[in-house]
Protein backbone atom coordinates (compact mmCIF):
# COMPACT_ATOMS: atom_id res chain seq x y z
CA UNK A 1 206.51 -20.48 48.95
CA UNK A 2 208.69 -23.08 51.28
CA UNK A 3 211.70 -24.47 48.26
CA UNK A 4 209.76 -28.12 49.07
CA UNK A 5 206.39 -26.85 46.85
CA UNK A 6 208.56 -25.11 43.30
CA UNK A 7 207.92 -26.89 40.78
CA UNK A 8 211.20 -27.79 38.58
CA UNK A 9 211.77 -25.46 35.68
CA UNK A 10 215.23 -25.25 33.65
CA UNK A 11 215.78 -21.83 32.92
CA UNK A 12 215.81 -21.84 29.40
CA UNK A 13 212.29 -23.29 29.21
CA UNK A 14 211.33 -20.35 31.95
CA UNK A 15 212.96 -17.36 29.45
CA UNK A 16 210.40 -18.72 26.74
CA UNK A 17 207.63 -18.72 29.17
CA UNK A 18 208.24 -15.45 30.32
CA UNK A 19 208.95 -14.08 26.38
CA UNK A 20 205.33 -15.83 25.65
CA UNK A 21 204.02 -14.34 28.41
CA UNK A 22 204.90 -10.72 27.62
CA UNK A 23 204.84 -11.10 24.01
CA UNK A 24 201.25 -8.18 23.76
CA UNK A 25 202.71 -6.33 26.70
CA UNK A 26 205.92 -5.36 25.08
CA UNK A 27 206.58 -3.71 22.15
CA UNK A 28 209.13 -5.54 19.61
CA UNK A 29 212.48 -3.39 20.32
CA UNK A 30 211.71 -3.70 24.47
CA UNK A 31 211.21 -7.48 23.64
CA UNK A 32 214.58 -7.90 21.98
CA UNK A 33 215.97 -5.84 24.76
CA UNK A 34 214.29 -8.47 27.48
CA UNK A 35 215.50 -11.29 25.54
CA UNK A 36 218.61 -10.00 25.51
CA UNK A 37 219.63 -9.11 29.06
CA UNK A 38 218.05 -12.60 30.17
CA UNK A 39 219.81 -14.78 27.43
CA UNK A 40 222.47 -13.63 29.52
CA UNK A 41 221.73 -14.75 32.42
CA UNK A 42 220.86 -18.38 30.91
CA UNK A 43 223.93 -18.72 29.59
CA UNK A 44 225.40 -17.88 32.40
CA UNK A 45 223.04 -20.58 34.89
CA UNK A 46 224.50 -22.97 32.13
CA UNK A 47 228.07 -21.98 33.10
CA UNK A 48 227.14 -22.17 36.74
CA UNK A 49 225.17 -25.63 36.05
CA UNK A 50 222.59 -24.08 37.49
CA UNK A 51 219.54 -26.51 35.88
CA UNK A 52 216.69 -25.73 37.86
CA UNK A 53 215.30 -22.11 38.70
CA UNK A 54 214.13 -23.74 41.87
CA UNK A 55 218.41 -23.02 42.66
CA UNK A 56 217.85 -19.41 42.21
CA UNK A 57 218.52 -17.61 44.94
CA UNK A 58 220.07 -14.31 46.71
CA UNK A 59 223.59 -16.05 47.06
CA UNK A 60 223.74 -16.64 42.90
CA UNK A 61 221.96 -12.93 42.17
CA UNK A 62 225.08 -11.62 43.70
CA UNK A 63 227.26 -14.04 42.51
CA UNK A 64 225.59 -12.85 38.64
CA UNK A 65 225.74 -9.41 39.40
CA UNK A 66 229.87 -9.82 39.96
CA UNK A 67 230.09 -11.87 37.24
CA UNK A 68 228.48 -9.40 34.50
CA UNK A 69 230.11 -6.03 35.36
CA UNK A 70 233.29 -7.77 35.30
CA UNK A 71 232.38 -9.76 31.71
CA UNK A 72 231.02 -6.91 30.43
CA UNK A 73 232.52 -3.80 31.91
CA UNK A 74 229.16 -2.18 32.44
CA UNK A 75 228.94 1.13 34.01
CA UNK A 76 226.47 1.26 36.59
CA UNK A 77 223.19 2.52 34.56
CA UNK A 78 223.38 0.01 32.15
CA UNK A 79 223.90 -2.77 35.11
CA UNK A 80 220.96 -1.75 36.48
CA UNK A 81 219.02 -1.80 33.69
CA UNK A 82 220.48 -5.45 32.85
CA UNK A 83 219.31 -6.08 36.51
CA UNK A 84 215.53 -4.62 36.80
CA UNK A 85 214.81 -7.12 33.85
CA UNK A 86 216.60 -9.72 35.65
CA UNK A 87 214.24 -8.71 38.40
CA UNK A 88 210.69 -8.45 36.34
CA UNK A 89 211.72 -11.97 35.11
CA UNK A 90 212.08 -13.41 38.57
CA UNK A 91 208.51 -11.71 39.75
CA UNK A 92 206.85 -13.73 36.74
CA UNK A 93 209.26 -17.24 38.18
CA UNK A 94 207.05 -16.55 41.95
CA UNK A 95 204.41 -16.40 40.04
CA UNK A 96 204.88 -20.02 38.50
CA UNK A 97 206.13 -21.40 41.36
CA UNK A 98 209.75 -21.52 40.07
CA UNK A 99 211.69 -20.20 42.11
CA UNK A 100 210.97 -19.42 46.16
CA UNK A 101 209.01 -16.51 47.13
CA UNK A 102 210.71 -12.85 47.65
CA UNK A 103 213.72 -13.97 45.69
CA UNK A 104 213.09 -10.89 42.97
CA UNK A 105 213.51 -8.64 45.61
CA UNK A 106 217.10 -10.02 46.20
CA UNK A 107 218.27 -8.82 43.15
CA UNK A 108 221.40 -6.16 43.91
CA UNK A 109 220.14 -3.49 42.36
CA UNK A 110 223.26 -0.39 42.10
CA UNK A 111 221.84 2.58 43.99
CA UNK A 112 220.83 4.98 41.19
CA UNK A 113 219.11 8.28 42.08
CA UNK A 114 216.00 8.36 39.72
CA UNK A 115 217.60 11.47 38.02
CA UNK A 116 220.23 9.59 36.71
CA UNK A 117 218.48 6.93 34.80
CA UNK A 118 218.56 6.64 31.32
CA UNK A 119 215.32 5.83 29.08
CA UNK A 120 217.46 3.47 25.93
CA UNK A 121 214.17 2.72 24.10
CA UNK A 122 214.28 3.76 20.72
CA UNK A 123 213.12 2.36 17.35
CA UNK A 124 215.01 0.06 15.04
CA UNK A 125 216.49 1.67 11.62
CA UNK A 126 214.32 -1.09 10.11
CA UNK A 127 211.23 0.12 11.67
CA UNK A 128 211.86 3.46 10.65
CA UNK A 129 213.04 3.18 7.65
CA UNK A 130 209.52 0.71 6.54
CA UNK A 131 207.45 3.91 8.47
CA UNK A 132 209.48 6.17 5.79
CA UNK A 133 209.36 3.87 3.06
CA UNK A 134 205.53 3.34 3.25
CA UNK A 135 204.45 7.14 3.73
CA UNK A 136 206.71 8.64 0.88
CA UNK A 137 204.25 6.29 -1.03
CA UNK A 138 200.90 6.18 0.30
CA UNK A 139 200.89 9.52 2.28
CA UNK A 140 203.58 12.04 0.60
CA UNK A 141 203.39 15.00 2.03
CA UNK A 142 200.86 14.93 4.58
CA UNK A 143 200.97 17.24 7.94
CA UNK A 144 201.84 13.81 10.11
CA UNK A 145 204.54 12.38 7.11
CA UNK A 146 206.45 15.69 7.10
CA UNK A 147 206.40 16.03 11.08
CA UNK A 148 207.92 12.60 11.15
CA UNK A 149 210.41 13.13 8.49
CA UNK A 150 211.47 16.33 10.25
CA UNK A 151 212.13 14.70 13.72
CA UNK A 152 213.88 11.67 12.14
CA UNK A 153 216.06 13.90 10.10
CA UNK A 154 217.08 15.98 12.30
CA UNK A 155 216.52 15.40 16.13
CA UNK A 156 213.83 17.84 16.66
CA UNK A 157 211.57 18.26 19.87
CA UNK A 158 207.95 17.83 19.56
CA UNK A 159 207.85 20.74 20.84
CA UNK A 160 209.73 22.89 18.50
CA UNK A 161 208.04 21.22 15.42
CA UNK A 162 204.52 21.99 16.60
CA UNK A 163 206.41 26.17 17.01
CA UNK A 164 207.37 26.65 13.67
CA UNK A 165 205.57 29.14 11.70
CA UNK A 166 206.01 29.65 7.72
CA UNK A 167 208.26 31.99 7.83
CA UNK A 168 210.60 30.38 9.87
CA UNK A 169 211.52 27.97 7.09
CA UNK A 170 213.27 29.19 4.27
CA UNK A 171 213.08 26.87 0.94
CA UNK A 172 216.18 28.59 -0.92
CA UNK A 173 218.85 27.88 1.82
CA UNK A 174 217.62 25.18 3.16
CA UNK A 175 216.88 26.13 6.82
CA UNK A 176 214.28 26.01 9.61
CA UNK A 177 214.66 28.69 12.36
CA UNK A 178 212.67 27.86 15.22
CA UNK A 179 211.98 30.52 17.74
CA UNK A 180 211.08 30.75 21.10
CA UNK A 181 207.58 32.51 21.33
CA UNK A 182 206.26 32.69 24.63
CA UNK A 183 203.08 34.66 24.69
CA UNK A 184 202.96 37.61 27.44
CA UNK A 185 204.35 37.24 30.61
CA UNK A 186 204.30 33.13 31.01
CA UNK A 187 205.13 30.10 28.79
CA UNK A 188 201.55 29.84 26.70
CA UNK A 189 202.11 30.41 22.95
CA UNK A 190 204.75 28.48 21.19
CA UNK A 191 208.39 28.35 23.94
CA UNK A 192 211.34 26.52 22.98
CA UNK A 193 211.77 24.18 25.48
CA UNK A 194 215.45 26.00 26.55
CA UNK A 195 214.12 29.59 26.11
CA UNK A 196 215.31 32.40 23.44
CA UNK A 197 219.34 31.50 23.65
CA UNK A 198 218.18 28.55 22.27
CA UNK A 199 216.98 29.79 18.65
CA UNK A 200 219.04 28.57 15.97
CA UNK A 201 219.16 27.97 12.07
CA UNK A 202 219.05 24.40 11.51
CA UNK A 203 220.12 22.80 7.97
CA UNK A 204 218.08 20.62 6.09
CA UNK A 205 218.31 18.03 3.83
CA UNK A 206 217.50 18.36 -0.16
CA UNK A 207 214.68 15.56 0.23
CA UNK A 208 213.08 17.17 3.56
CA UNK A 209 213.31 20.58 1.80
CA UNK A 210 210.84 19.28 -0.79
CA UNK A 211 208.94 17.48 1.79
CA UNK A 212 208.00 20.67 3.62
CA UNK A 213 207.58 22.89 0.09
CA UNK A 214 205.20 19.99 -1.44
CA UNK A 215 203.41 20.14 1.78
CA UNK A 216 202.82 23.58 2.31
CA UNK A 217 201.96 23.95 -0.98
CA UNK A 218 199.18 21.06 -1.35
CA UNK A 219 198.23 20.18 2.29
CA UNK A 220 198.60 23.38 4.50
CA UNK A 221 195.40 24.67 5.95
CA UNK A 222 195.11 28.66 5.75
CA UNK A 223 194.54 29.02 9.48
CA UNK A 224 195.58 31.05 12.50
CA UNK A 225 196.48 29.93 16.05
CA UNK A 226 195.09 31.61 19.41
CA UNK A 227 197.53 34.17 19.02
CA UNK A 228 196.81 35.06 15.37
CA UNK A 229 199.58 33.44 14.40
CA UNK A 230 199.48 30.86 10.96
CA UNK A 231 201.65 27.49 11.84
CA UNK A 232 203.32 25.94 9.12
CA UNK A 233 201.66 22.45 10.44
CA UNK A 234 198.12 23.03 10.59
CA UNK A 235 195.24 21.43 11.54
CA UNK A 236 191.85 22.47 10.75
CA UNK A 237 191.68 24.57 13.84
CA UNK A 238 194.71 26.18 13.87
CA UNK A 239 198.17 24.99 15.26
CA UNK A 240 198.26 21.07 16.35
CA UNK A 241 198.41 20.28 20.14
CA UNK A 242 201.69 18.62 21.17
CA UNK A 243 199.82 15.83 22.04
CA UNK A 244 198.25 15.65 18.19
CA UNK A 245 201.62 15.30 17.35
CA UNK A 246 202.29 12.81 19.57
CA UNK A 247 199.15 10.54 18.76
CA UNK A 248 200.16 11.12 14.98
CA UNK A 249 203.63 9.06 15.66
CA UNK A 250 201.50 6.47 17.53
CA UNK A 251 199.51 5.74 14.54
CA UNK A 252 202.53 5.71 11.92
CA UNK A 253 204.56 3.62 13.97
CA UNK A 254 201.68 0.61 14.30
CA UNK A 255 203.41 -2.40 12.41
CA UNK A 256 199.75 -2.86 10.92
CA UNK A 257 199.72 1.11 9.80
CA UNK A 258 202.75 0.51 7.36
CA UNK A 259 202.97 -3.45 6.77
CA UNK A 260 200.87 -6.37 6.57
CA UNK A 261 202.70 -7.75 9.60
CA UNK A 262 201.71 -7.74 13.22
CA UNK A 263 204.41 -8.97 15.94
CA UNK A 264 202.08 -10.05 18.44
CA UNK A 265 200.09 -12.25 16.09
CA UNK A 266 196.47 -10.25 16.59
CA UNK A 267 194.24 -10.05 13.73
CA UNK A 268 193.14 -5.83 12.68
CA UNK A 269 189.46 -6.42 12.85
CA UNK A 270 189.83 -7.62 16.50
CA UNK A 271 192.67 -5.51 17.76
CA UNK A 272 191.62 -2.14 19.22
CA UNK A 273 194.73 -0.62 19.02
CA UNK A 274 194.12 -0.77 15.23
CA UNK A 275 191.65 1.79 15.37
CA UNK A 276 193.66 5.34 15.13
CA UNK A 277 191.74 6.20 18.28
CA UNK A 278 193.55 3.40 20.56
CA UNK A 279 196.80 3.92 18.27
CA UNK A 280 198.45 4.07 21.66
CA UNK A 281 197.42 0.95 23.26
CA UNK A 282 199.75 -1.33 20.52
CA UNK A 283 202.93 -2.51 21.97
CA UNK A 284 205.12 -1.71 18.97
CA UNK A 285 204.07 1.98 18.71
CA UNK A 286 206.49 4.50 19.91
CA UNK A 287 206.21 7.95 20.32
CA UNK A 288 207.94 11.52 18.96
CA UNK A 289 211.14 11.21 21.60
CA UNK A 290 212.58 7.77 21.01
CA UNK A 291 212.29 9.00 17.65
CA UNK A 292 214.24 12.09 18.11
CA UNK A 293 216.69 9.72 20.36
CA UNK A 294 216.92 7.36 17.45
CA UNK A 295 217.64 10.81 15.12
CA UNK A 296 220.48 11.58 17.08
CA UNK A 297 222.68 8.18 17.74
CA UNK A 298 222.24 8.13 13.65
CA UNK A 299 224.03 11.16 13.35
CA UNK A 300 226.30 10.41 16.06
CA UNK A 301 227.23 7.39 14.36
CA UNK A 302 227.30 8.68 11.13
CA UNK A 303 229.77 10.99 13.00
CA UNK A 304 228.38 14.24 13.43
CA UNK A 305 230.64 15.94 16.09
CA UNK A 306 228.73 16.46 19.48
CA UNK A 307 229.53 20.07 19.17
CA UNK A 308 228.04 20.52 15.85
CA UNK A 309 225.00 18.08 17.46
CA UNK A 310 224.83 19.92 20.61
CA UNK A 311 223.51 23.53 18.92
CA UNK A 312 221.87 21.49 15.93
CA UNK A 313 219.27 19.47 18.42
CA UNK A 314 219.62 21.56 21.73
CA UNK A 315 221.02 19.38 23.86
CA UNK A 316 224.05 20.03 25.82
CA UNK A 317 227.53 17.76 24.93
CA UNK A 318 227.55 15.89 28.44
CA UNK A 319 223.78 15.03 28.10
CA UNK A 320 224.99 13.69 24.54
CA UNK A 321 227.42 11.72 26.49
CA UNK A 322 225.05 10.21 28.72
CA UNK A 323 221.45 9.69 27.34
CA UNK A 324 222.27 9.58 23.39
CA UNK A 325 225.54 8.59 22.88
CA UNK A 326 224.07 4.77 23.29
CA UNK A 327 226.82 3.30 20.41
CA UNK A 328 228.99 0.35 21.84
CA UNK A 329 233.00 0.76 21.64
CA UNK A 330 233.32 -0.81 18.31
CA UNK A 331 231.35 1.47 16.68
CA UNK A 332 232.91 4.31 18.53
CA UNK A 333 236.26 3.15 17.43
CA UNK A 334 235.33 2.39 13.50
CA UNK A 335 233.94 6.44 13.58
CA UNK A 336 237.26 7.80 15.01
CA UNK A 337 239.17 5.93 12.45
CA UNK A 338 237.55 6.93 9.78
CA UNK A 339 238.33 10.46 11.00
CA UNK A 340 242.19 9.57 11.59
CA UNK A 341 242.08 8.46 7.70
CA UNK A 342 240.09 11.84 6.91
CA UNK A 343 242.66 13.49 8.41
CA UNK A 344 246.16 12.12 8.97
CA UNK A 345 248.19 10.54 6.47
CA UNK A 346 249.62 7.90 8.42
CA UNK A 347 246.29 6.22 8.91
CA UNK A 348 245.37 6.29 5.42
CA UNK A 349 244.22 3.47 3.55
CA UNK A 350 246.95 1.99 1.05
């Protein structure tokens, strides 16, 4: 569209529009995230006096794009995820006739092989903590309450949950082992993801302890798998699918499952995503790996050393480093000196 037909829009009054406009199509932690990146960028149009998105164009991307790695000292992944919003954004201002045609596809993207991006979705401790909250009352113990305990506490792949057999949990020292039990010569049966060097004896909590005991006690179906193997989480044909697994996060992690409240405003008896069968059609839901993701920056910032991590949740210390390790520099620098007071006198509190 020739600059002569835009139609004047300030861009504070387009980052509502476009907030409005996505509100069902996001899910409340990507929203924030949106809002977020693009707040930026209006402040920054203010600072510019920039008052019309109709003044958008490639000369001020770049001119942004300078601007915010130097203000914020962004490494390139996390520019260019600050950027590809900048960029959906701009798609929805062509569409309003805000700003000219083609000027989303001037946003200076960093050159990022698709290998090296980084996924940074993950719930919010308040939406996990309400998920916990609400099952621990109304559905203690069940097969889908326990698997989501598990991977919260400890950082567990879906994966590995769905492979652990009764015996591989031991109530009086507090341990699951998971194994890596490939059956015959290819990867059916029940693999760890990073084959058999990858068993370990992971510690549990006191309160997940019980979780497991009350629920193989009360809930357990006595079943077998394919292999003739009985699961510790069962289903009533046997072991669970990944993907049950999977759907049963979906349907915990609807606002409507565990609250009264619904972020994008739609009333249960018309919303299909309310039914457990379109669970994962609702915007908010997330699934078993941000989860796990959200498992491990807790215990990262609780300050867990990434060795200790590393064997705990099978991940390797430089993958830590890069798609977990999502805590910003102050928080980074509170946890190291709380371990300089742990451990050297000179640091210690007075």
């Amino acid at each position: 569209m020739a600059q002569d037909d835009l139609e004047p829009l300030a861009p504070r009054d387009a980052l509502d529009w476009y907030l409005e406009h996505r509100r069902d199509g996001l899910r409340t932690a990507t929203r924030r995230k949106h809002r977020s990146a693009l707040s930026t960028f209006v402040d920054w149009t203010d600072e510019e006096e920039i008052e019309n998105m109709n003044d958008v164009g490639g000369r001020q991307l770049m001119q942004f794009k300078t601007w915010r790695k130097s203000e914020a000292d962004l490494v390139t992944i996390s520019l260019n995820g600050n950027l590809a919003i900048l960029q959906r954004f701009l798609r929805f201002c062509e569409n309003i006739d805000a700003v000219a045609e083609d000027v989303a596809e001037r946003v200076p993207l960093p050159n990022i092989p698709p290998e090296e991006e980084v996924n940074y979705e993950v719930p919010t401790d308040e939406e996990v903590g309400a998920i916990r909250s609400y099952y621990r009352r109304f559905e203690y113990a069940s097969r889908r309450h326990v698997e989501f305990e598990l991977i919260a506490e400890v950082g567990i792949r879906l994966g590995a949950v769905r492979a652990i057999d009764p015996g591989d949990f031991d109530a009086d020292e507090k341990v699951i082992h998971p194994r890596h039990r490939p059956e015959g010569t290819d990867d059916y049966g029940t693999p760890l993801k990073n084959g058999p060097d990858r068993e370990r004896i992971v510690n549990i909590s006191d309160r997940l302890r019980n979780f497991v005991v009350d629920y193989a006690d009360h809930n357990r179906a006595d079943v077998t798998d394919t292999y003739d193997r009985g699961p510790l989480f069962t289903t009533s044909g046997g072991r669970p699918s990944t993907a049950t697994i999977r759907r049963d996060c979906y349907k915990m992690s609807r606002p409507c499952a565990y609250s009264d409240d619904c972020p994008h405003d739609r009333e249960a008896t018309d919303c299909d995503a309310a039914k457990n069968a379109n669970a994962a059609g609702c915007p908010s839901r997330f699934s078993t790996h941000p989860l796990r993701k959200w498992a491990i920056m807790r215990q990262l910032d609780a300050g867990v050393p990434k060795e200790l991590l590393s064997d705990r949740v099978d991940v390797s210390v430089p993958v830590l480093d890069k798609h977990y390790d999502q805590r910003t520099e102050e928080q980074k620098s509170r946890r190291r000196r709380e371990e300089l007071e742990k451990h050297m006198g000179e640091y210690s509190q007075a």
